[in-house]
C-alpha atoms as a PDB file:
ATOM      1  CA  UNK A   1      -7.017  29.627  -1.043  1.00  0.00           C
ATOM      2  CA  UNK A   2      -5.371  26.307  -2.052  1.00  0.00           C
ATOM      3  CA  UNK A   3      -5.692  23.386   0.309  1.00  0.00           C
ATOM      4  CA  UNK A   4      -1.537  23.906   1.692  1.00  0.00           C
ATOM      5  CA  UNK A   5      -2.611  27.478   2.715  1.00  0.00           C
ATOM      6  CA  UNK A   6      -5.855  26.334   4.618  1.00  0.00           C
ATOM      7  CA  UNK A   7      -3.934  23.446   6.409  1.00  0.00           C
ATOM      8  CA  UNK A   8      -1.488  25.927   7.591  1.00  0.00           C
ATOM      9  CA  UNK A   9      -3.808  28.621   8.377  1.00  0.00           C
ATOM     10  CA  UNK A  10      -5.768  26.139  10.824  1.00  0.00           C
ATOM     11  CA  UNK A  11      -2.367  24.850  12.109  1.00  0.00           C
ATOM     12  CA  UNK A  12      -1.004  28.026  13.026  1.00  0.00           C
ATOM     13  CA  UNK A  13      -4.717  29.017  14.574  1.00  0.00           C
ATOM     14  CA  UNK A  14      -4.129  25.831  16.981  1.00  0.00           C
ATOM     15  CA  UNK A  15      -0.562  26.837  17.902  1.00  0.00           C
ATOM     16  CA  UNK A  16      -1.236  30.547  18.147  1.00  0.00           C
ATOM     17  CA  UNK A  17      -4.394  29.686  20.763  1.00  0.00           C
ATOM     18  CA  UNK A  18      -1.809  26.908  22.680  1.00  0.00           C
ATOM     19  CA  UNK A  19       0.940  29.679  23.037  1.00  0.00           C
ATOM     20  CA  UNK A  20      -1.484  32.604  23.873  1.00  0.00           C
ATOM     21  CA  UNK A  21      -2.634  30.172  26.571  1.00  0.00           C
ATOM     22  CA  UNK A  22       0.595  28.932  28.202  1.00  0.00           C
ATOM     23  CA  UNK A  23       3.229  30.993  26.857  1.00  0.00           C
ATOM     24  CA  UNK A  24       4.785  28.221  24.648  1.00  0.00           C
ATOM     25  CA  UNK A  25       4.503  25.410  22.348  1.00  0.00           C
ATOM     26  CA  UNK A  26       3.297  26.933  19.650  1.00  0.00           C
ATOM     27  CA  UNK A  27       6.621  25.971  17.529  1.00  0.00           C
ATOM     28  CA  UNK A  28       6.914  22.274  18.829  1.00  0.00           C
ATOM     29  CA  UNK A  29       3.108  21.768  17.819  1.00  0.00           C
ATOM     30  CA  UNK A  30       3.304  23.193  14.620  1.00  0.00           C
ATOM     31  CA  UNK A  31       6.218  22.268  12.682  1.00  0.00           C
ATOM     32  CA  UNK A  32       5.506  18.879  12.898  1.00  0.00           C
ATOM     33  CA  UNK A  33       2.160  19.560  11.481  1.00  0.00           C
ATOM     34  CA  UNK A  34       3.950  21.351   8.927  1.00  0.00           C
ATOM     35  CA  UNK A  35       6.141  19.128   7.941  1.00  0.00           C
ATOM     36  CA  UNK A  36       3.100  16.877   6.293  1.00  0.00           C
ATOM     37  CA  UNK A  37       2.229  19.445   3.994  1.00  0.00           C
ATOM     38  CA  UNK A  38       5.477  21.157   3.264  1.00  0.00           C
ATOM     39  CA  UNK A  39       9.334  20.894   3.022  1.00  0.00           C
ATOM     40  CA  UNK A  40      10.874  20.813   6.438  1.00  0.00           C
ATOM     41  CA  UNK A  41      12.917  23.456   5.585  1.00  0.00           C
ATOM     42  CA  UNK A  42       9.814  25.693   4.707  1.00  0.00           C
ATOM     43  CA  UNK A  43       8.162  24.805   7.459  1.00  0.00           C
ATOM     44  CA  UNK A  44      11.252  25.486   9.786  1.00  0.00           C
ATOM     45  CA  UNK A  45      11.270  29.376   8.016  1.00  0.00           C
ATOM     46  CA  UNK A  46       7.620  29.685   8.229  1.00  0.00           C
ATOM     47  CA  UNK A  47       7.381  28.788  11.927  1.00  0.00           C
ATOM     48  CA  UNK A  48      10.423  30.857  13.003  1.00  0.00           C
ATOM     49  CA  UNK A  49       8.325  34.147  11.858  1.00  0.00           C
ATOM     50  CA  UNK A  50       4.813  32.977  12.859  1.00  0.00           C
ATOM     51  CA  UNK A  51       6.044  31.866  16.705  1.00  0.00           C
ATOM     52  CA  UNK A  52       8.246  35.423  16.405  1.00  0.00           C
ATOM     53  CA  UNK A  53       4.957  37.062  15.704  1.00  0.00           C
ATOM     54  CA  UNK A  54       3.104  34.672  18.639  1.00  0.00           C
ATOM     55  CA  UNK A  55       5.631  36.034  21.228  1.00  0.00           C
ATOM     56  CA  UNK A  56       5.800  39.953  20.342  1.00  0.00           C
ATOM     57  CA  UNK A  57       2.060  39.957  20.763  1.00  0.00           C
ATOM     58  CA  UNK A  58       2.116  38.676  23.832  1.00  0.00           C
ATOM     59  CA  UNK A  59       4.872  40.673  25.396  1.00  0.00           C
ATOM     60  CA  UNK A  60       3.132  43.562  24.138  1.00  0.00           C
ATOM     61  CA  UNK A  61      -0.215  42.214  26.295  1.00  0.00           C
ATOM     62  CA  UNK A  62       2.289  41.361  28.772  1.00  0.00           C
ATOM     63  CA  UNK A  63       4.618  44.399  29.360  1.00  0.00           C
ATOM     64  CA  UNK A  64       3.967  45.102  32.677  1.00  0.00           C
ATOM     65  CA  UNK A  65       4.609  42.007  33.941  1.00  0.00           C
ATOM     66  CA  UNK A  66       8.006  41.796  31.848  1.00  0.00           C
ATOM     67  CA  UNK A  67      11.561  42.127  34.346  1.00  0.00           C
ATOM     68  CA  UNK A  68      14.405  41.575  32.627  1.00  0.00           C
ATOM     69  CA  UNK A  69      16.179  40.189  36.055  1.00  0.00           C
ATOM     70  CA  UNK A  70      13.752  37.384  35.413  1.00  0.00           C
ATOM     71  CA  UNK A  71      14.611  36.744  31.696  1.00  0.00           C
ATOM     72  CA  UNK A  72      18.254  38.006  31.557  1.00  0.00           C
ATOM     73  CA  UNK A  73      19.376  35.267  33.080  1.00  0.00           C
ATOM     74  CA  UNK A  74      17.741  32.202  31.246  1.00  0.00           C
ATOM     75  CA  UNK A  75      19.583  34.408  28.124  1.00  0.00           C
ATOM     76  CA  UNK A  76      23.026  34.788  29.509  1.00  0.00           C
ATOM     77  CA  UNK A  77      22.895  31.118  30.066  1.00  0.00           C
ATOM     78  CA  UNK A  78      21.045  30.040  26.502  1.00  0.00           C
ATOM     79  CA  UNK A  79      24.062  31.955  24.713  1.00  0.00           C
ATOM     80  CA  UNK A  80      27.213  29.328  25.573  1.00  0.00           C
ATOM     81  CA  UNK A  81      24.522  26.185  25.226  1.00  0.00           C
ATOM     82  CA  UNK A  82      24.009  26.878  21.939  1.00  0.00           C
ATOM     83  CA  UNK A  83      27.262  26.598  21.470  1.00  0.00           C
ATOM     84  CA  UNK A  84      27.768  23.818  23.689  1.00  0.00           C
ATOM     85  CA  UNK A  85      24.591  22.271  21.808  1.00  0.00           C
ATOM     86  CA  UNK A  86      26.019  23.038  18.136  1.00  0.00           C
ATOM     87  CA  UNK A  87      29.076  21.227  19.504  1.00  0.00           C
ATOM     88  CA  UNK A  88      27.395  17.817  20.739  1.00  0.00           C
ATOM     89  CA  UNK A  89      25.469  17.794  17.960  1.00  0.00           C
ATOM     90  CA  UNK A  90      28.563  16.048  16.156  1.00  0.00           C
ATOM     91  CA  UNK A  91      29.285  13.973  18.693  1.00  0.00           C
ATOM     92  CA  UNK A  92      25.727  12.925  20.532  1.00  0.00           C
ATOM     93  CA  UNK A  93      22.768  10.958  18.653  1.00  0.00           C
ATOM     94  CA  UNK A  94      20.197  13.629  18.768  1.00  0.00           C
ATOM     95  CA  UNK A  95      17.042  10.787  19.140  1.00  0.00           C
ATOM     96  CA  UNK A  96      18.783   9.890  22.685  1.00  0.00           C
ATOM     97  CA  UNK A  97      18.435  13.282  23.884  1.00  0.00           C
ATOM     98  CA  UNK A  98      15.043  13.620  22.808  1.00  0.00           C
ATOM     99  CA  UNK A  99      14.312  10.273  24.764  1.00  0.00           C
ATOM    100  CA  UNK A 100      16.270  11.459  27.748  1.00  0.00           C
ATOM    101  CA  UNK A 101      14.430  15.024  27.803  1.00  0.00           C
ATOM    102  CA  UNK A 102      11.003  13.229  26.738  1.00  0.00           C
ATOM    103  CA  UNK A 103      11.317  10.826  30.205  1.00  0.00           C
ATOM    104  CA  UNK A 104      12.827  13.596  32.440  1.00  0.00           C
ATOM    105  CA  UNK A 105       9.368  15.468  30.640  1.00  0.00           C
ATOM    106  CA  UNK A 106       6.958  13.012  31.528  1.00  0.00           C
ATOM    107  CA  UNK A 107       8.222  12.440  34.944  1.00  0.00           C
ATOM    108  CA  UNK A 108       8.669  15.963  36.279  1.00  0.00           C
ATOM    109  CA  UNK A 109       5.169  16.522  34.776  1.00  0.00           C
ATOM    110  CA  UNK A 110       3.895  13.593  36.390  1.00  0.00           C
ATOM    111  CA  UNK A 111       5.226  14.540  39.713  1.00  0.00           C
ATOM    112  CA  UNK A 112       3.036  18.285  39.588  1.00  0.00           C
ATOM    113  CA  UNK A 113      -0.150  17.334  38.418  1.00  0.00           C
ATOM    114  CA  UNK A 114      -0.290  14.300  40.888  1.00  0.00           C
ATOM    115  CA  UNK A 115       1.397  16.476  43.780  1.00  0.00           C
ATOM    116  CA  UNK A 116       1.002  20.493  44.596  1.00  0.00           C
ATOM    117  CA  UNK A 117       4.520  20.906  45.648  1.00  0.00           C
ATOM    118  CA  UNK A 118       5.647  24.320  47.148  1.00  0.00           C
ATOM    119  CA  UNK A 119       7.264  26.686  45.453  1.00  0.00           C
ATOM    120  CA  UNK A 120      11.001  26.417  46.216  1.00  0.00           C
ATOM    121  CA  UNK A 121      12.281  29.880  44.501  1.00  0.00           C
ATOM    122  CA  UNK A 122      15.868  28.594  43.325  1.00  0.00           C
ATOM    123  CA  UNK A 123      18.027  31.249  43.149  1.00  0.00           C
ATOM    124  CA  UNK A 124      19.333  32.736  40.239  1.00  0.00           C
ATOM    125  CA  UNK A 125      21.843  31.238  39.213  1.00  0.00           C
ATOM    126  CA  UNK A 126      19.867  28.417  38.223  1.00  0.00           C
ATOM    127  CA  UNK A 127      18.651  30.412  35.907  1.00  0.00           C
ATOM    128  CA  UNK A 128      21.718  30.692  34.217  1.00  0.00           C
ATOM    129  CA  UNK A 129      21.711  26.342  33.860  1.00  0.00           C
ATOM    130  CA  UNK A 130      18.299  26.569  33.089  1.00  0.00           C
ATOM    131  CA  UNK A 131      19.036  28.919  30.264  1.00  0.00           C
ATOM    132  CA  UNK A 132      22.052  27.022  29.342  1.00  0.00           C
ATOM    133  CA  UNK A 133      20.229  23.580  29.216  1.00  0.00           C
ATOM    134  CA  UNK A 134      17.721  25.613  27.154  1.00  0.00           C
ATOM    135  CA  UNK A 135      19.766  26.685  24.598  1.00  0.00           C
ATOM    136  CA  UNK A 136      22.177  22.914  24.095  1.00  0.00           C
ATOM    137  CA  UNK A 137      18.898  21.340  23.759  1.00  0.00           C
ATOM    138  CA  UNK A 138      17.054  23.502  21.761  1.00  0.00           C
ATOM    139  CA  UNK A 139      20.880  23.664  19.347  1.00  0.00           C
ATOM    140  CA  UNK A 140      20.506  19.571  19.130  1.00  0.00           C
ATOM    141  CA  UNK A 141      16.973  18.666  18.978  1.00  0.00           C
ATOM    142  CA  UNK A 142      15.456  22.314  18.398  1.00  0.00           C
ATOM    143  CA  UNK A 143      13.168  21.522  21.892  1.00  0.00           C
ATOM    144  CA  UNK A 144      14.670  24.065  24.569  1.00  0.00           C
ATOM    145  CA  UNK A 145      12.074  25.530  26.382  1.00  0.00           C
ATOM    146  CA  UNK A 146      11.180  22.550  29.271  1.00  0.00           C
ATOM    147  CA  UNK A 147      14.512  23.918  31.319  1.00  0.00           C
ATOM    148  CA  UNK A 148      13.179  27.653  31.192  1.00  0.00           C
ATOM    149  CA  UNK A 149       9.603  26.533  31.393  1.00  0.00           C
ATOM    150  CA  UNK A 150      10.526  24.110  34.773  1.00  0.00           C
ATOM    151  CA  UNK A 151      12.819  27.101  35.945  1.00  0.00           C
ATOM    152  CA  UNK A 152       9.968  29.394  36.046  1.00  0.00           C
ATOM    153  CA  UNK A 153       7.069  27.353  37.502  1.00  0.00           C
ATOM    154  CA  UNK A 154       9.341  26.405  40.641  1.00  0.00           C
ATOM    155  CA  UNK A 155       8.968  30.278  41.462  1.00  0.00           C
ATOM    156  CA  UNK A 156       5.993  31.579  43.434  1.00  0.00           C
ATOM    157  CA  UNK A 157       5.422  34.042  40.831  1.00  0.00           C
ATOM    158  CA  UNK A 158       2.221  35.108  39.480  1.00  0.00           C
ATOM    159  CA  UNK A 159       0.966  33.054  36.467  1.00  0.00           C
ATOM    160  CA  UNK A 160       1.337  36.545  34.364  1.00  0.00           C
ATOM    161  CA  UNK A 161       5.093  36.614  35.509  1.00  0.00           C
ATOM    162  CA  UNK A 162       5.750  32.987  34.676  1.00  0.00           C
ATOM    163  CA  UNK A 163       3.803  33.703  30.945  1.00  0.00           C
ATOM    164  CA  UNK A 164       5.656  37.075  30.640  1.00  0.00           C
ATOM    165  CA  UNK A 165       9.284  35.263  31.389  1.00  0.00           C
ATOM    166  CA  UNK A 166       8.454  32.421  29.360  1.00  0.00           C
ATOM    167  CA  UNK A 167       7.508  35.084  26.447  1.00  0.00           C
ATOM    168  CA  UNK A 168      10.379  37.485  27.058  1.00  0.00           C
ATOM    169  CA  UNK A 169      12.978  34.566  26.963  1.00  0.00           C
ATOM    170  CA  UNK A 170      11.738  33.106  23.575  1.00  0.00           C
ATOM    171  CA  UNK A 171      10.710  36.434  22.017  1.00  0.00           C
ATOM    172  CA  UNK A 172      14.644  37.408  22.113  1.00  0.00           C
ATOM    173  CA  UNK A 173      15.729  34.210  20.889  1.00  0.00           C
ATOM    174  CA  UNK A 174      13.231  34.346  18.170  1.00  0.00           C
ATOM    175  CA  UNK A 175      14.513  37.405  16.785  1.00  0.00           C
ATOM    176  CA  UNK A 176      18.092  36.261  17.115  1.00  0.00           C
ATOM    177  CA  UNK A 177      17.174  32.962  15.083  1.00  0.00           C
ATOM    178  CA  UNK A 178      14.506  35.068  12.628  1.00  0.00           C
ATOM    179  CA  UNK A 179      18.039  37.169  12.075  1.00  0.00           C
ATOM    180  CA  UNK A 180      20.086  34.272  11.338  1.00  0.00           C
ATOM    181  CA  UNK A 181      17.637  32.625   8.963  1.00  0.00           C
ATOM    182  CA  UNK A 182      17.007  35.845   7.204  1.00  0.00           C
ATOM    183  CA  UNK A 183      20.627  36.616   6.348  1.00  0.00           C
ATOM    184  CA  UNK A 184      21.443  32.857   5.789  1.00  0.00           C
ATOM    185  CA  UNK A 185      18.670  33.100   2.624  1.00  0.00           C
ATOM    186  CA  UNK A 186      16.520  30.794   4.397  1.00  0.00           C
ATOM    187  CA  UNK A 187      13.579  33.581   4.748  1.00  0.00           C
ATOM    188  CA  UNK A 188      12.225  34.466   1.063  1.00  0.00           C
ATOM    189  CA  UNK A 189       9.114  35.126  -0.997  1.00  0.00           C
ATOM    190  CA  UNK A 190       7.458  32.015  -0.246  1.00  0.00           C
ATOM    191  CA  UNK A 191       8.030  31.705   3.666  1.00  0.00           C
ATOM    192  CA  UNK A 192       6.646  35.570   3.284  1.00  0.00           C
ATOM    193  CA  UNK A 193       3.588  34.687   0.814  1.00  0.00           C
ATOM    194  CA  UNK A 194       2.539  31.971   3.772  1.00  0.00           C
ATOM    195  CA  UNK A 195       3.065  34.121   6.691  1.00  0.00           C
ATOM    196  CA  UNK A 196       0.937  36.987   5.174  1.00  0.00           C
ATOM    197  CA  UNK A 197      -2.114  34.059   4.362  1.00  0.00           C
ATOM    198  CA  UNK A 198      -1.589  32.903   8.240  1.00  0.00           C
ATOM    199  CA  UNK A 199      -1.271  36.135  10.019  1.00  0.00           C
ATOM    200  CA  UNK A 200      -4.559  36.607  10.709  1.00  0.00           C
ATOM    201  CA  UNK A 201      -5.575  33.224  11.758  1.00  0.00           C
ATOM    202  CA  UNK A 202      -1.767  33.398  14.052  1.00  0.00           C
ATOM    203  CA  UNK A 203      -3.269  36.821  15.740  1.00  0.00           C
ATOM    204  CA  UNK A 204      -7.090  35.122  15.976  1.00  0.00           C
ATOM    205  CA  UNK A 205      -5.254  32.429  18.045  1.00  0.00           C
ATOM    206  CA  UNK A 206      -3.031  34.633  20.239  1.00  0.00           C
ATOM    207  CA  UNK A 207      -5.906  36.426  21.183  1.00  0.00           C
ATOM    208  CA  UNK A 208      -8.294  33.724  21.751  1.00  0.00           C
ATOM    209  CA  UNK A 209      -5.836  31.402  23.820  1.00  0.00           C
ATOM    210  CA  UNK A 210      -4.605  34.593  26.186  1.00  0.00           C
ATOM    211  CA  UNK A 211      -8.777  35.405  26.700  1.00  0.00           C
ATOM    212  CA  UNK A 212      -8.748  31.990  28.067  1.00  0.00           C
ATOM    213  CA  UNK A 213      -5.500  31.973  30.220  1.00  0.00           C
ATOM    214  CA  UNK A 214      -6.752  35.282  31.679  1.00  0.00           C
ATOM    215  CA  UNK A 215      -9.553  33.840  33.203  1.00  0.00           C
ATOM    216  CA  UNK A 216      -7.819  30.745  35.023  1.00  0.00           C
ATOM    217  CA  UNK A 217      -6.535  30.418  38.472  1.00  0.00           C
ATOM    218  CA  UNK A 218      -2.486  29.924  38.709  1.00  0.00           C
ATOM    219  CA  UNK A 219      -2.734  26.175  39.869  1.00  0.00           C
ATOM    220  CA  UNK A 220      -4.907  25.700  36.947  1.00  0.00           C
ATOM    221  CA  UNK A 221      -2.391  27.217  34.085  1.00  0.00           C
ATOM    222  CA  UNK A 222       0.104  25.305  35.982  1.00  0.00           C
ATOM    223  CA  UNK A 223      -1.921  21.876  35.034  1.00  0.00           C
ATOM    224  CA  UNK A 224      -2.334  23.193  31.809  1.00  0.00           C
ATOM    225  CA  UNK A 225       1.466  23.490  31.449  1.00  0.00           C
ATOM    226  CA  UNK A 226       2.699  20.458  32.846  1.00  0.00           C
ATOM    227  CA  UNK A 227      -0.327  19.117  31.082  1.00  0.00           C
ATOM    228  CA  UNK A 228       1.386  20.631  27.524  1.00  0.00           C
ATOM    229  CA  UNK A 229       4.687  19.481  28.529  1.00  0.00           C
ATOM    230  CA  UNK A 230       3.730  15.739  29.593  1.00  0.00           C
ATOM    231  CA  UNK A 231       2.333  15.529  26.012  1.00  0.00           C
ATOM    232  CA  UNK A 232       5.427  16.937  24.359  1.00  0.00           C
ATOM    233  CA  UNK A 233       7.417  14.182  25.995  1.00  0.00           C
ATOM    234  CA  UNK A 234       5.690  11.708  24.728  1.00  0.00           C
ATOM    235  CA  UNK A 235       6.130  13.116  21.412  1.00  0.00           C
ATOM    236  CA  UNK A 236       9.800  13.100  21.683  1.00  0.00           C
ATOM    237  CA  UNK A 237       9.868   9.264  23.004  1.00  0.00           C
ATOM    238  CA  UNK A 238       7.379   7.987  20.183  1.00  0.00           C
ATOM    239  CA  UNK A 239       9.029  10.456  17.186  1.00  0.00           C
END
């Protein structure tokens, strides 16, 4: 195994255990990573399928905690921000968004792990912003999960609900983006020939990181979150 498919391997092994743990980040953590030892546009490809294969796992583990009045909103609402998204794009410098998001990040994130505030169970249709939000951001900066993750963790849902939203949402998206990539020629032989060296190492992960999450209390994963997305904004300040 050459040095490129060990580096990956061990990549995807951290993101796979992050994503089995909290139900995201496995794509924001590794394509960075990626990125120093391949093309971007490789690495883009590569992740898509890994992170595809990250949240079908998990759904699987998760299927009886999956309700698709929890998740059909945040994907009503993603569909017209990515268009919104693809629209601003032209028009908006993509590093002030990321600064924007990677503040609002740090302070909402700041906020829970100081505090315990109470659930406050917003109603649905803020599931619909939170989905649209989701989708414009992820469109510009390819970051959209903080509005579906803050969405869910204002609920008093159990942390298997919040992980099994989370999953469901991105899952669906994944395969819609996998679909797009694979028809736009972006998916070939080598994007395959490093998925099949990293598929066991992206399982070994999944497996490991939802082992740990199942033995934690909720107001633990929910440190571990806001913990995860504290960290991400900082990335998207400092990037």
């Amino acid at each position: 195994m050459s040095t490129t498919y060990l580096l990956a391997s061990l990549i995807f092994l951290f993101a796979g255990t992050v994503q089995g743990l909290t139900g995201f980040g496995a794509g924001l953590l590794a394509i960075p990573l990626l990125c120093l030892i391949m093309d971007v546009k490789l690495a883009v490809s590569v992740c898509i399928i890994s992170t595809l294969l990250i949240s079908t796992t998990l759904a699987w583990e998760l299927r009886r905690f999956l309700d698709r009045r929890k998740i059909l909103p945040l994907l009503l609402g993603s569909l017209p921000g990515i268009y919104t998204g693809t629209l601003l794009l032209k028009t908006i410098d993509p590093n002030l968004i990321k600064t924007l998001l990677g503040l609002l990040l740090i302070g909402v994130s700041c906020f829970n792990l100081v505090f315990t505030p109470k659930a406050i169970n917003p109603a649905r249709a803020w599931g619909y912003i939170a989905g649209f939000f989701s989708g414009a951001i992820n469109a510009t900066v390819a970051a959209g999960g903080p509005p579906a993750i803050i969405y869910t963790t204002l609920h008093d849902w159990k942390k298997e609900e919040i992980k099994a939203t989370l999953t469901g949402f991105f899952m669906i998206n994944g395969y819609l983006t996998a679909g797009v990539h694979a028809f736009s020629g972006l998916i070939g032989a080598q994007t395959l020939g490093y998925f099949a060296v990293t598929l066991p190492f992206v399982l070994a992960g999944t497996m490991i990181g939802s082992r740990i999450g199942g033995r934690i209390n909720r107001r633990r994963y929910l440190q571990l979150v806001y913990g995860l997305l504290m960290g991400l904004g900082i990335l998207m300040i400092v990037g």
